[in-house]
PDB file of N, CA and C in Angstrom:
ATOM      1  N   UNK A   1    -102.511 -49.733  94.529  1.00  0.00           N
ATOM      2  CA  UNK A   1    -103.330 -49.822  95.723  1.00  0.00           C
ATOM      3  C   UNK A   1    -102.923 -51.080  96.495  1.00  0.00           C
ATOM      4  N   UNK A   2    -103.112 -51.004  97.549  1.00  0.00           N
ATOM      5  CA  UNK A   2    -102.861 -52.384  98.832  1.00  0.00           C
ATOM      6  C   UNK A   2    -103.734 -53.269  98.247  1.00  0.00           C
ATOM      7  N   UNK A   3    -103.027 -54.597  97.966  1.00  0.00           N
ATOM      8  CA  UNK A   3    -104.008 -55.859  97.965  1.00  0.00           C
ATOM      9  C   UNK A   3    -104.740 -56.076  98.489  1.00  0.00           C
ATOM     10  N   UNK A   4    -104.730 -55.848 100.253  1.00  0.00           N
ATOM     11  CA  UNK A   4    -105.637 -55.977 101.138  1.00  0.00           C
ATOM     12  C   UNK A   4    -106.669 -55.538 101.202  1.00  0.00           C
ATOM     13  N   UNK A   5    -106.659 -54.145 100.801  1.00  0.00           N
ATOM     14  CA  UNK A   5    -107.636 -52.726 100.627  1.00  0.00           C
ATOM     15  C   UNK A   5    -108.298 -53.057  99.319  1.00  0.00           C
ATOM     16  N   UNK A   6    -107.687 -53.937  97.987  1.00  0.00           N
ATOM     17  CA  UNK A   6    -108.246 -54.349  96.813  1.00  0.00           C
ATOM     18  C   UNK A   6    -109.279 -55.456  97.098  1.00  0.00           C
ATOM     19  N   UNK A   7    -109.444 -56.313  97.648  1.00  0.00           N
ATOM     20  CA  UNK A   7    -109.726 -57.492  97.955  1.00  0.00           C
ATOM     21  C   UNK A   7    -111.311 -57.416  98.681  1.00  0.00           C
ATOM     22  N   UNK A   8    -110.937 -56.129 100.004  1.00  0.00           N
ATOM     23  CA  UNK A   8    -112.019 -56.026 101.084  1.00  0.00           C
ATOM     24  C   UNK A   8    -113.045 -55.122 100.129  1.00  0.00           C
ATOM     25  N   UNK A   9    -112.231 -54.270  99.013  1.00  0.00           N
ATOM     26  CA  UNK A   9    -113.160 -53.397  98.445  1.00  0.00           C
ATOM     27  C   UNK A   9    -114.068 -54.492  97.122  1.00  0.00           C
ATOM     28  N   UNK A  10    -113.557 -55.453  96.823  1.00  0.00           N
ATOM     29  CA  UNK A  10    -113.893 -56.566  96.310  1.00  0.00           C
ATOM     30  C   UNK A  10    -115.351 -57.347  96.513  1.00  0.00           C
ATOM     31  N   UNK A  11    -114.682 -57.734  98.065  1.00  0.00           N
ATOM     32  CA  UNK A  11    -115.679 -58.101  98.669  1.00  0.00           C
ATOM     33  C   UNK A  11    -116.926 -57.412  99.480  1.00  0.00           C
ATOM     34  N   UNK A  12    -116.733 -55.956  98.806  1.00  0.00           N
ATOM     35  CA  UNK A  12    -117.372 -55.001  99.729  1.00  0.00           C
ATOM     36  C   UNK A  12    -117.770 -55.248 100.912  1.00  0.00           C
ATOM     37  N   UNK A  13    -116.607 -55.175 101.507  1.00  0.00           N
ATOM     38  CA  UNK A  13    -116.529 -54.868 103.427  1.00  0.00           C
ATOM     39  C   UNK A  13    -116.159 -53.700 103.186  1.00  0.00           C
ATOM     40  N   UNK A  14    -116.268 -53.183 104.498  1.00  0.00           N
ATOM     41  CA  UNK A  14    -115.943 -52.133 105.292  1.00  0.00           C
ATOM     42  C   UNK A  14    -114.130 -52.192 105.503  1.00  0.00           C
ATOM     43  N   UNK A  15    -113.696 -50.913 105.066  1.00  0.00           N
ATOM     44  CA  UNK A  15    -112.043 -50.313 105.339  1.00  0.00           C
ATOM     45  C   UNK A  15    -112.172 -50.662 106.659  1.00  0.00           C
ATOM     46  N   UNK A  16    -112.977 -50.109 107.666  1.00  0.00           N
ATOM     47  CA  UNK A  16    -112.683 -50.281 109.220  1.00  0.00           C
ATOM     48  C   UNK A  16    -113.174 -51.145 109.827  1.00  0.00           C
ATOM     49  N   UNK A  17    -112.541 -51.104 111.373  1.00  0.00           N
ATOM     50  CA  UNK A  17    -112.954 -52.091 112.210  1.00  0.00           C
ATOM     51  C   UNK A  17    -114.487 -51.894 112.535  1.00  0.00           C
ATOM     52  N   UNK A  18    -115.098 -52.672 112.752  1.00  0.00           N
ATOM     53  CA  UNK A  18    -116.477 -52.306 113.809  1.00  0.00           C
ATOM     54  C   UNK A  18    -116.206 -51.518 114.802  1.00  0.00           C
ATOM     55  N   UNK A  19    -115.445 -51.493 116.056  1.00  0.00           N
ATOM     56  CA  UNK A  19    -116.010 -50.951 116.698  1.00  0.00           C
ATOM     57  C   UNK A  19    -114.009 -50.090 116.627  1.00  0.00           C
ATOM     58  N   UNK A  20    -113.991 -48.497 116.504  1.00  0.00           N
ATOM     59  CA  UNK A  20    -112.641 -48.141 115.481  1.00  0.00           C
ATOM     60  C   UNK A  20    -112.275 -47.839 117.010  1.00  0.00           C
ATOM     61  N   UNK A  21    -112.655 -46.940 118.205  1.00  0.00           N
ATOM     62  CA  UNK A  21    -111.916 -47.039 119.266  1.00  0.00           C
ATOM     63  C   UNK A  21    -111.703 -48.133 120.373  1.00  0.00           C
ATOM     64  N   UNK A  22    -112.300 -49.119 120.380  1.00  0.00           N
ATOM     65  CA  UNK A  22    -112.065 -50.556 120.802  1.00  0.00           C
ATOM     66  C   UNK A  22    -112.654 -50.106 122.054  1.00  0.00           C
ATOM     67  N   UNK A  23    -113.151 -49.519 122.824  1.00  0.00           N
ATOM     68  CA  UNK A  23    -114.035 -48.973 124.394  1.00  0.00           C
ATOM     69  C   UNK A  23    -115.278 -49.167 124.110  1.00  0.00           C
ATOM     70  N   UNK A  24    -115.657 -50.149 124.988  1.00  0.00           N
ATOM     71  CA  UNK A  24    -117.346 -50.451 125.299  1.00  0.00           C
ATOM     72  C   UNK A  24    -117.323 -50.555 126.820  1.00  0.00           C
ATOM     73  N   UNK A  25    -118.599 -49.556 126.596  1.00  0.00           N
ATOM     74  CA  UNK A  25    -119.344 -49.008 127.753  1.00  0.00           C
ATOM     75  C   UNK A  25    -120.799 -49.370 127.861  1.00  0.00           C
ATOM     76  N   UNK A  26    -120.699 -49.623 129.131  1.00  0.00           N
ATOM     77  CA  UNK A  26    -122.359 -49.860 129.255  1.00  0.00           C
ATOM     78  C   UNK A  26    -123.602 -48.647 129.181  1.00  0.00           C
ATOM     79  N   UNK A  27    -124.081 -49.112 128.190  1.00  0.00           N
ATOM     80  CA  UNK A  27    -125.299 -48.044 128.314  1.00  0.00           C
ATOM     81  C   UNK A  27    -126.014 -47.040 129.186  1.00  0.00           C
ATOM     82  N   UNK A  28    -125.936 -46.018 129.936  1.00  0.00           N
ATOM     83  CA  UNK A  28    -126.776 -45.763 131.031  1.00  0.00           C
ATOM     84  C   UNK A  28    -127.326 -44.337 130.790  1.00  0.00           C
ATOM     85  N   UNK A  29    -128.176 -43.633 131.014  1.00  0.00           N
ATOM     86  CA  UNK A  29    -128.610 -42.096 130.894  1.00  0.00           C
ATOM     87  C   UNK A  29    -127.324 -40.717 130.464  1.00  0.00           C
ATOM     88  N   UNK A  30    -126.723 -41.242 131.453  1.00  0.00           N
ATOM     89  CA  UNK A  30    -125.497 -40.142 131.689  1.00  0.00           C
ATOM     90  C   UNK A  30    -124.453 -40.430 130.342  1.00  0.00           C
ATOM     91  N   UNK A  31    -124.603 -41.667 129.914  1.00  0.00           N
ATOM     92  CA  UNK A  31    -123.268 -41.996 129.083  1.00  0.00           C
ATOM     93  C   UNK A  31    -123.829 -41.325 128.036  1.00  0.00           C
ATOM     94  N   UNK A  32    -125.035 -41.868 127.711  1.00  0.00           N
ATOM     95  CA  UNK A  32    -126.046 -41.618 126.565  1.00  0.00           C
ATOM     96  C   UNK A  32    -125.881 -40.064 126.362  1.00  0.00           C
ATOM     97  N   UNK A  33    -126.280 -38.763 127.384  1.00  0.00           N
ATOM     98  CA  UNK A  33    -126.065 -37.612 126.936  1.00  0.00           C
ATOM     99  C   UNK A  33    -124.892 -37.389 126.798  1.00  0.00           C
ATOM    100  N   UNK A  34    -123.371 -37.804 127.232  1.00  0.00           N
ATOM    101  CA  UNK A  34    -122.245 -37.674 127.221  1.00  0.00           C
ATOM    102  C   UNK A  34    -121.617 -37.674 125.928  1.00  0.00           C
ATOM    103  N   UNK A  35    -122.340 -38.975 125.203  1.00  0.00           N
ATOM    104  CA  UNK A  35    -121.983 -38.905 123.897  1.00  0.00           C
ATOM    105  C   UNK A  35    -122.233 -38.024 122.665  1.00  0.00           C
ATOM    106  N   UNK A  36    -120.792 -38.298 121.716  1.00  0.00           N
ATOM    107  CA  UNK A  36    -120.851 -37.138 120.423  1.00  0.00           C
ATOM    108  C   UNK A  36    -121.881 -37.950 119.647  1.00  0.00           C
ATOM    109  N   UNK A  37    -122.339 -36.818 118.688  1.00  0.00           N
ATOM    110  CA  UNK A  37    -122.955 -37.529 117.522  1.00  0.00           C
ATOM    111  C   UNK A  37    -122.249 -38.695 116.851  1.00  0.00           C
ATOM    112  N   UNK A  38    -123.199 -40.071 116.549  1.00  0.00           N
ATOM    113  CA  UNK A  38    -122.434 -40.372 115.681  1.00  0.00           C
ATOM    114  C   UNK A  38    -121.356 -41.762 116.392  1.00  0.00           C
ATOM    115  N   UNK A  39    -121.784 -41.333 117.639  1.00  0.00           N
ATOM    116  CA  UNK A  39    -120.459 -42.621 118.463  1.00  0.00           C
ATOM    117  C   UNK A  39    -120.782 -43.442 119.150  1.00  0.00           C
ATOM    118  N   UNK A  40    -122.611 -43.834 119.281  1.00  0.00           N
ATOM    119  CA  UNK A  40    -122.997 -45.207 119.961  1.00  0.00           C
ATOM    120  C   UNK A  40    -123.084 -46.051 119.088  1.00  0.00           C
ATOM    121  N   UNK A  41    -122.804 -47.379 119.476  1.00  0.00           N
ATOM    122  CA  UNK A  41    -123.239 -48.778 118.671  1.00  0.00           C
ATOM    123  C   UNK A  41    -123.972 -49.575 119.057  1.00  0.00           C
ATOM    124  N   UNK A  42    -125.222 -49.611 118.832  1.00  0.00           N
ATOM    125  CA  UNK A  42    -126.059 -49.907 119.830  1.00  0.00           C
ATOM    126  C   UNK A  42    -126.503 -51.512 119.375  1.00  0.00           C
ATOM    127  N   UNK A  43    -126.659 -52.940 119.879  1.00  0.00           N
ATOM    128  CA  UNK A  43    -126.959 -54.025 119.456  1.00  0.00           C
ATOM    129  C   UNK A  43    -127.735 -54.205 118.800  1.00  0.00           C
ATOM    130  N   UNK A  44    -127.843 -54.992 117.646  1.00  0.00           N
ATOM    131  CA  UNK A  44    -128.892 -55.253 116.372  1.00  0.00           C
ATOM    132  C   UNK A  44    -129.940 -55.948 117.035  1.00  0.00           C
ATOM    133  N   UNK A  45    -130.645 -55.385 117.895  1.00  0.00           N
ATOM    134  CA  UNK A  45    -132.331 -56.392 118.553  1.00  0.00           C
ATOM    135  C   UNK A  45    -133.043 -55.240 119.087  1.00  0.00           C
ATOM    136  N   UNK A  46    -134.362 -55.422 118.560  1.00  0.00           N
ATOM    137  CA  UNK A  46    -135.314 -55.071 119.853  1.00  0.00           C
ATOM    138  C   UNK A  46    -135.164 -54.740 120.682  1.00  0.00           C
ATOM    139  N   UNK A  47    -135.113 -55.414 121.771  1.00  0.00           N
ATOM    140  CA  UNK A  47    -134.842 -55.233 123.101  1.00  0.00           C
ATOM    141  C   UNK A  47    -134.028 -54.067 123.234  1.00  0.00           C
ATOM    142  N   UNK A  48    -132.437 -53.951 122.535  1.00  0.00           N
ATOM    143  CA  UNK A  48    -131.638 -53.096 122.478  1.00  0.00           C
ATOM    144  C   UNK A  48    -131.955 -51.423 122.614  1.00  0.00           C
ATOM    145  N   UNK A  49    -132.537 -51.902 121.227  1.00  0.00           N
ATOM    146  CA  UNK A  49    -133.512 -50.560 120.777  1.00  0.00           C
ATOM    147  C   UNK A  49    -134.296 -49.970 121.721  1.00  0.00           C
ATOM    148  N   UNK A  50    -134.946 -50.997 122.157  1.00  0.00           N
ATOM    149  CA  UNK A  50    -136.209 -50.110 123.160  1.00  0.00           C
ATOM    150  C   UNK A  50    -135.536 -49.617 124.410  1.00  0.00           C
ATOM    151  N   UNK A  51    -134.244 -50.452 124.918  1.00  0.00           N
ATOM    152  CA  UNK A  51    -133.931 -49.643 126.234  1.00  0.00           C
ATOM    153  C   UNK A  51    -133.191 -48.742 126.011  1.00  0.00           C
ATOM    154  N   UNK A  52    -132.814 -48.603 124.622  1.00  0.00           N
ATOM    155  CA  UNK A  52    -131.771 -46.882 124.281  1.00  0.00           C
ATOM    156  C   UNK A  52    -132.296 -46.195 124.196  1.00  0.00           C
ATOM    157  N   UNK A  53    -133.669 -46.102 123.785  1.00  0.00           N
ATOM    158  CA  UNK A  53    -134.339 -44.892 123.392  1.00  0.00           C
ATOM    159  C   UNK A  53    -135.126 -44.978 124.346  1.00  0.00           C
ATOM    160  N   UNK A  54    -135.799 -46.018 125.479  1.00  0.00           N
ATOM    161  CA  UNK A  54    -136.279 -45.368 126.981  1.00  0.00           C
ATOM    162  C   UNK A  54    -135.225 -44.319 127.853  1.00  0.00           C
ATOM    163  N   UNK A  55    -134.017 -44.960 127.109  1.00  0.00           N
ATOM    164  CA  UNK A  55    -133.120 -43.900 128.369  1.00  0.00           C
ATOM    165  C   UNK A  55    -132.632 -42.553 127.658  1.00  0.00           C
ATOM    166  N   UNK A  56    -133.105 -42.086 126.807  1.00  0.00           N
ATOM    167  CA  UNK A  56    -133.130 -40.440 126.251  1.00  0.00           C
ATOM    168  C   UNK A  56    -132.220 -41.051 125.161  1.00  0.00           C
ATOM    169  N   UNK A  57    -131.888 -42.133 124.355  1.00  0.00           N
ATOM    170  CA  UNK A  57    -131.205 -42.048 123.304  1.00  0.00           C
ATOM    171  C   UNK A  57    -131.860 -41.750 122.157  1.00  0.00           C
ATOM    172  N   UNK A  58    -131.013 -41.512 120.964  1.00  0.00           N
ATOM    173  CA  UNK A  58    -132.016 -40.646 119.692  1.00  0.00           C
ATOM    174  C   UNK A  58    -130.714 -41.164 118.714  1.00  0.00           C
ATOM    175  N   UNK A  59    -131.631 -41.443 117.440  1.00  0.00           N
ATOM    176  CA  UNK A  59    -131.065 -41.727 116.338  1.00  0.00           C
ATOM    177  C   UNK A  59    -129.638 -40.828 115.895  1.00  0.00           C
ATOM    178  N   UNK A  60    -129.431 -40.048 116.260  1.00  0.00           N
ATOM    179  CA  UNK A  60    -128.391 -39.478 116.010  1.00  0.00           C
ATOM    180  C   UNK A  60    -127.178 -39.501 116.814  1.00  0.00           C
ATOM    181  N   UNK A  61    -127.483 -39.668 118.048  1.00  0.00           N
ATOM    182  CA  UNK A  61    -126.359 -40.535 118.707  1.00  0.00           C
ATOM    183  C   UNK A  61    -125.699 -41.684 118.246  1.00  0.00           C
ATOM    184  N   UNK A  62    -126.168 -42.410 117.520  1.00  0.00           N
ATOM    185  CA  UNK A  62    -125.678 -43.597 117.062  1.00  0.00           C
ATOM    186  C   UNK A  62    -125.248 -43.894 116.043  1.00  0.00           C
ATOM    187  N   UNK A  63    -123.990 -44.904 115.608  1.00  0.00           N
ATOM    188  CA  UNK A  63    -123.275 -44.808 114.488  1.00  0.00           C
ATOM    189  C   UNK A  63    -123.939 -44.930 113.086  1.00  0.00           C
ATOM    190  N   UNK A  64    -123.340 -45.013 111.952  1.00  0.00           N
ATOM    191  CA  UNK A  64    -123.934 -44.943 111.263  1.00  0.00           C
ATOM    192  C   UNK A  64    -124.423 -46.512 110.730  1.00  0.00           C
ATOM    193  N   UNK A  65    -123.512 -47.295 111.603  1.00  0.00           N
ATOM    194  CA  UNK A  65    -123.650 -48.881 111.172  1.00  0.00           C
ATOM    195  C   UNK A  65    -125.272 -49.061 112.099  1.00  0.00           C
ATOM    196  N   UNK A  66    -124.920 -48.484 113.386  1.00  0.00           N
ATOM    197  CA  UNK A  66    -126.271 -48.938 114.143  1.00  0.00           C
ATOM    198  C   UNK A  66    -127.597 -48.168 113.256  1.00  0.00           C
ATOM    199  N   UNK A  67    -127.549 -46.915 113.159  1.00  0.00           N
ATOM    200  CA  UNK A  67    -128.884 -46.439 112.254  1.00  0.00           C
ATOM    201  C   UNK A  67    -129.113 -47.341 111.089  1.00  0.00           C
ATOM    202  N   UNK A  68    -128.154 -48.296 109.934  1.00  0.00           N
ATOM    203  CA  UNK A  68    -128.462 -48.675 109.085  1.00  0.00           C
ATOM    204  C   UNK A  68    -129.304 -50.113 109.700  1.00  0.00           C
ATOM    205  N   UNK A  69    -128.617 -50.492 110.727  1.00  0.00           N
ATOM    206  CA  UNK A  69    -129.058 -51.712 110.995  1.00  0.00           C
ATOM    207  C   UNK A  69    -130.866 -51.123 111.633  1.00  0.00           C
ATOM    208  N   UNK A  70    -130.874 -49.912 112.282  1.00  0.00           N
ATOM    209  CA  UNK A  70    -132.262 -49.565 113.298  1.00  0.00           C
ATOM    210  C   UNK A  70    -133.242 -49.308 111.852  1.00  0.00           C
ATOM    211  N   UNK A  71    -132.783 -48.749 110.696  1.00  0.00           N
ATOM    212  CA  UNK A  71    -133.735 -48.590 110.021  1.00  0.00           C
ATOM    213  C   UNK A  71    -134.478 -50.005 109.038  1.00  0.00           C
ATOM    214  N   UNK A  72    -133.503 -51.040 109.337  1.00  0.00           N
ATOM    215  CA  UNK A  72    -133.441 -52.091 108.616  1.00  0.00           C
ATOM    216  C   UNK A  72    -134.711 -52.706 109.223  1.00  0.00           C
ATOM    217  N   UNK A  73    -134.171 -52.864 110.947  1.00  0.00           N
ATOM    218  CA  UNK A  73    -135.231 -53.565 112.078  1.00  0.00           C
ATOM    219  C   UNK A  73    -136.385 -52.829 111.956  1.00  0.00           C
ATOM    220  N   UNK A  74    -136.926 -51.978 111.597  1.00  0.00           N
ATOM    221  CA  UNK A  74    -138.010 -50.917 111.405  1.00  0.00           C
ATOM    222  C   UNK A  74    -138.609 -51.555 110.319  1.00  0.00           C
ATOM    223  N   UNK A  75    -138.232 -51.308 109.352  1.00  0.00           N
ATOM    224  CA  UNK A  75    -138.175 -51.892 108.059  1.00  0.00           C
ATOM    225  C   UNK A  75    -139.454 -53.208 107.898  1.00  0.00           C
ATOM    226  N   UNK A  76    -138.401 -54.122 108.355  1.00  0.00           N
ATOM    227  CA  UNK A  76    -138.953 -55.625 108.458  1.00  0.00           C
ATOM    228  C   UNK A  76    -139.730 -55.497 109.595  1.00  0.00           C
ATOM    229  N   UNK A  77    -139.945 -54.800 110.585  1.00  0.00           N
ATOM    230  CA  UNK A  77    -140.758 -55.014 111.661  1.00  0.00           C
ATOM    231  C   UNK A  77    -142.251 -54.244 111.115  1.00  0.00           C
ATOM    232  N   UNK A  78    -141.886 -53.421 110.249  1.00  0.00           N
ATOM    233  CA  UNK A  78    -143.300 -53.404 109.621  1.00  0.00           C
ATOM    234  C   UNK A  78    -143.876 -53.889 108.633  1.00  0.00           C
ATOM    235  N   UNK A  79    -143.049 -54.772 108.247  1.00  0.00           N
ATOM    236  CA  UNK A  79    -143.195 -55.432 106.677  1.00  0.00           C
ATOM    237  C   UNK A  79    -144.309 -56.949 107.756  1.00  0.00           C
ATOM    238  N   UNK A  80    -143.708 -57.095 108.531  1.00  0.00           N
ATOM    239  CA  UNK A  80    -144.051 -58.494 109.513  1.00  0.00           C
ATOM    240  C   UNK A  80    -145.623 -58.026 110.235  1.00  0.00           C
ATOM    241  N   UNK A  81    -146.116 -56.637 110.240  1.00  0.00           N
ATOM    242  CA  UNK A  81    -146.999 -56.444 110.505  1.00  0.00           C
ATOM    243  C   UNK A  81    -148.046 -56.267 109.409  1.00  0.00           C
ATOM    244  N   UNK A  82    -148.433 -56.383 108.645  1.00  0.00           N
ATOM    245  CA  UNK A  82    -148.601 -56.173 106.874  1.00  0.00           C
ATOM    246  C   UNK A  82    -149.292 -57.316 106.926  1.00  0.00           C
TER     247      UNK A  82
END
């Protein structure tokens, strides 16, 4: 196996880049339905959150890094209400 690929799996990172087609686009209604399942990355905050999903975005639009991170912010945002 690649050292490199030994090492990252080591350190459990991720094989890929963050963002794997390197194109960022600004958020807007139209982009939002445009997109495949699976291919927004949407910023780890609040704020983020709330204006993706005011503009018709839905958990399934979004990668799987952003859902881990949206369920995380969920998570602790109700743990903080508790």
């Amino acid at each position: 196996m690649n050292l490199e690929i030994e090492q990252k799996l080591a350190e459990n990172k991720t094989l890929y880049k963050d963002i794997l087609d390197g194109e960022t686009m600004e958020l807007t209604r139209k982009n939002i339905q445009k997109a495949t399942p699976n291919g927004i990355n949407v910023v780890n905050n609040g704020f983020a959150y709330s204006d993706y999903f005011k503009m018709g975005g839905t958990v399934a639009k979004m990668s799987l890094k952003s859902t881990k991170n949206y369920y995380n912010y969920i998570k602790n945002k109700n743990v903080e209400q508790e």
